[in-house]
C-alpha atoms as a PDB file:
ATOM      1  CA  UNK A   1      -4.034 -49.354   2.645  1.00  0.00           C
ATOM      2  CA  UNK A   2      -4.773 -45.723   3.067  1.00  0.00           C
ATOM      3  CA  UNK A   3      -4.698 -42.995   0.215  1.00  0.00           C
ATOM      4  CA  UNK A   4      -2.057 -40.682   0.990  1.00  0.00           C
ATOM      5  CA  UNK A   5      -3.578 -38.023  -1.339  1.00  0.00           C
ATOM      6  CA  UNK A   6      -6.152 -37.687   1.237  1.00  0.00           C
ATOM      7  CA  UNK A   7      -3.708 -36.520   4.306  1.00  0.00           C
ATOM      8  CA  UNK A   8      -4.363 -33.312   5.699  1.00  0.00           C
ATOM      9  CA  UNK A   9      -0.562 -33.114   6.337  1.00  0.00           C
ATOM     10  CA  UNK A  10       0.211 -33.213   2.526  1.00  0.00           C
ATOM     11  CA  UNK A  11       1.822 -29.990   0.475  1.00  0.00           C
ATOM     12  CA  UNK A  12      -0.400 -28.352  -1.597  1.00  0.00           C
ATOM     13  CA  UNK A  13       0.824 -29.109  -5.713  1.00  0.00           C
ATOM     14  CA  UNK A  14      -0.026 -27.407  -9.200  1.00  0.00           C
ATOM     15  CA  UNK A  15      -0.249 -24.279 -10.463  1.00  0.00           C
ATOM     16  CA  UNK A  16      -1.601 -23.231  -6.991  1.00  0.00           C
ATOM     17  CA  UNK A  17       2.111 -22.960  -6.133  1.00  0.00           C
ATOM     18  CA  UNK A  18       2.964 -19.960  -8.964  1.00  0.00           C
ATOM     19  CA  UNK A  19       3.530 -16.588  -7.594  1.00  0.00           C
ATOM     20  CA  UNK A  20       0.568 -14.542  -8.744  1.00  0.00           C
ATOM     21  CA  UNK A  21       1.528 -11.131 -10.970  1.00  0.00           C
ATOM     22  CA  UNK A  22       1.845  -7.903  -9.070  1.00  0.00           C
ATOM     23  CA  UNK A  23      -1.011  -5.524  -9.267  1.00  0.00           C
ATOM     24  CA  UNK A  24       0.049  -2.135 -10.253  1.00  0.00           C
ATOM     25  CA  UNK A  25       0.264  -0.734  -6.653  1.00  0.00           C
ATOM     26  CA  UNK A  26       2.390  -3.585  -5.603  1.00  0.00           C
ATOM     27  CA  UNK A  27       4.715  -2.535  -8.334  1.00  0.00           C
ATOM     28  CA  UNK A  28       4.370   1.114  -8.033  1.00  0.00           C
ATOM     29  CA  UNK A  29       5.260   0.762  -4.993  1.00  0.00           C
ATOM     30  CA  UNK A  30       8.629  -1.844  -5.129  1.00  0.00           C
ATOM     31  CA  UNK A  31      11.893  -0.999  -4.601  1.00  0.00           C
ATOM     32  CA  UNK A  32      13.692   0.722  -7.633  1.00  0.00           C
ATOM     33  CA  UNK A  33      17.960  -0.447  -7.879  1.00  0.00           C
ATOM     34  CA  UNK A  34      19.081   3.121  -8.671  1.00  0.00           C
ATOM     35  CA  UNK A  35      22.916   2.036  -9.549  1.00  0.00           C
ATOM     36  CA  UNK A  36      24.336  -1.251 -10.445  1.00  0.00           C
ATOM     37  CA  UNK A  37      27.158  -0.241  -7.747  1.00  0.00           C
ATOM     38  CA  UNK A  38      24.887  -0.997  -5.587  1.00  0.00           C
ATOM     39  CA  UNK A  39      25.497  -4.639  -6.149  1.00  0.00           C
ATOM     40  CA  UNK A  40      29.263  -4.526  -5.795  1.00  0.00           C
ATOM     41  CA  UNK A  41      30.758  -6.299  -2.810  1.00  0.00           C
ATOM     42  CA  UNK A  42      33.667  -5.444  -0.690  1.00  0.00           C
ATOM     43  CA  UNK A  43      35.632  -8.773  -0.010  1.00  0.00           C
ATOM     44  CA  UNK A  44      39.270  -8.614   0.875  1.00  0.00           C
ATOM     45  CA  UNK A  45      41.562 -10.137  -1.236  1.00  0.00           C
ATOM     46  CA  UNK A  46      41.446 -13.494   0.277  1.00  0.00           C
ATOM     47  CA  UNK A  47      37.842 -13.221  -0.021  1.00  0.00           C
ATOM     48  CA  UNK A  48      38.089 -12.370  -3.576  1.00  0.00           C
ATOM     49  CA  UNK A  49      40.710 -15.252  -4.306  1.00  0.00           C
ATOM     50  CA  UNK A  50      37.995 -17.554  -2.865  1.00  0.00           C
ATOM     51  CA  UNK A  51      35.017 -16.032  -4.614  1.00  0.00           C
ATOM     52  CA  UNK A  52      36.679 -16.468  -7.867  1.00  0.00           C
ATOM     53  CA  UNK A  53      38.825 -19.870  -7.162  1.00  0.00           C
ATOM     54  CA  UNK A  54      34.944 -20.671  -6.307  1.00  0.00           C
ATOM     55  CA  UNK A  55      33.655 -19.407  -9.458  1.00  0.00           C
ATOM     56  CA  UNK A  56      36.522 -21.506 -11.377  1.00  0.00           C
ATOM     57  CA  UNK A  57      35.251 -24.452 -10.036  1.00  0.00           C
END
């Protein structure tokens, strides 16, 4: 029976996995949200009835 921990096919798994933290150019440098309007969505109303019959669910 073979090991299937050896396969070279196999996903990588532990902490290996975890985003690393953003050095300070890499967060200098992200995107800033200026408004929380920029968020907002325009869905018609039978968009919105969905969205929140959705939500209700």
């Amino acid at each position: 029976m073979s090991d299937p921990a050896s396969s070279s096919t196999e996903t990588p798994h532990g902490t290996g996995l975890l985003p690393r933290d953003f050095s300070a150019d890499e967060l200098a440098a992200a995107p800033v949200l200026t408004s929380i309007d920029s968020l907002l969505l325009d869905l018609t109303e039978d968009e919105d009835d969905a969205f929140a019959a959705a939500l209700a669910s």
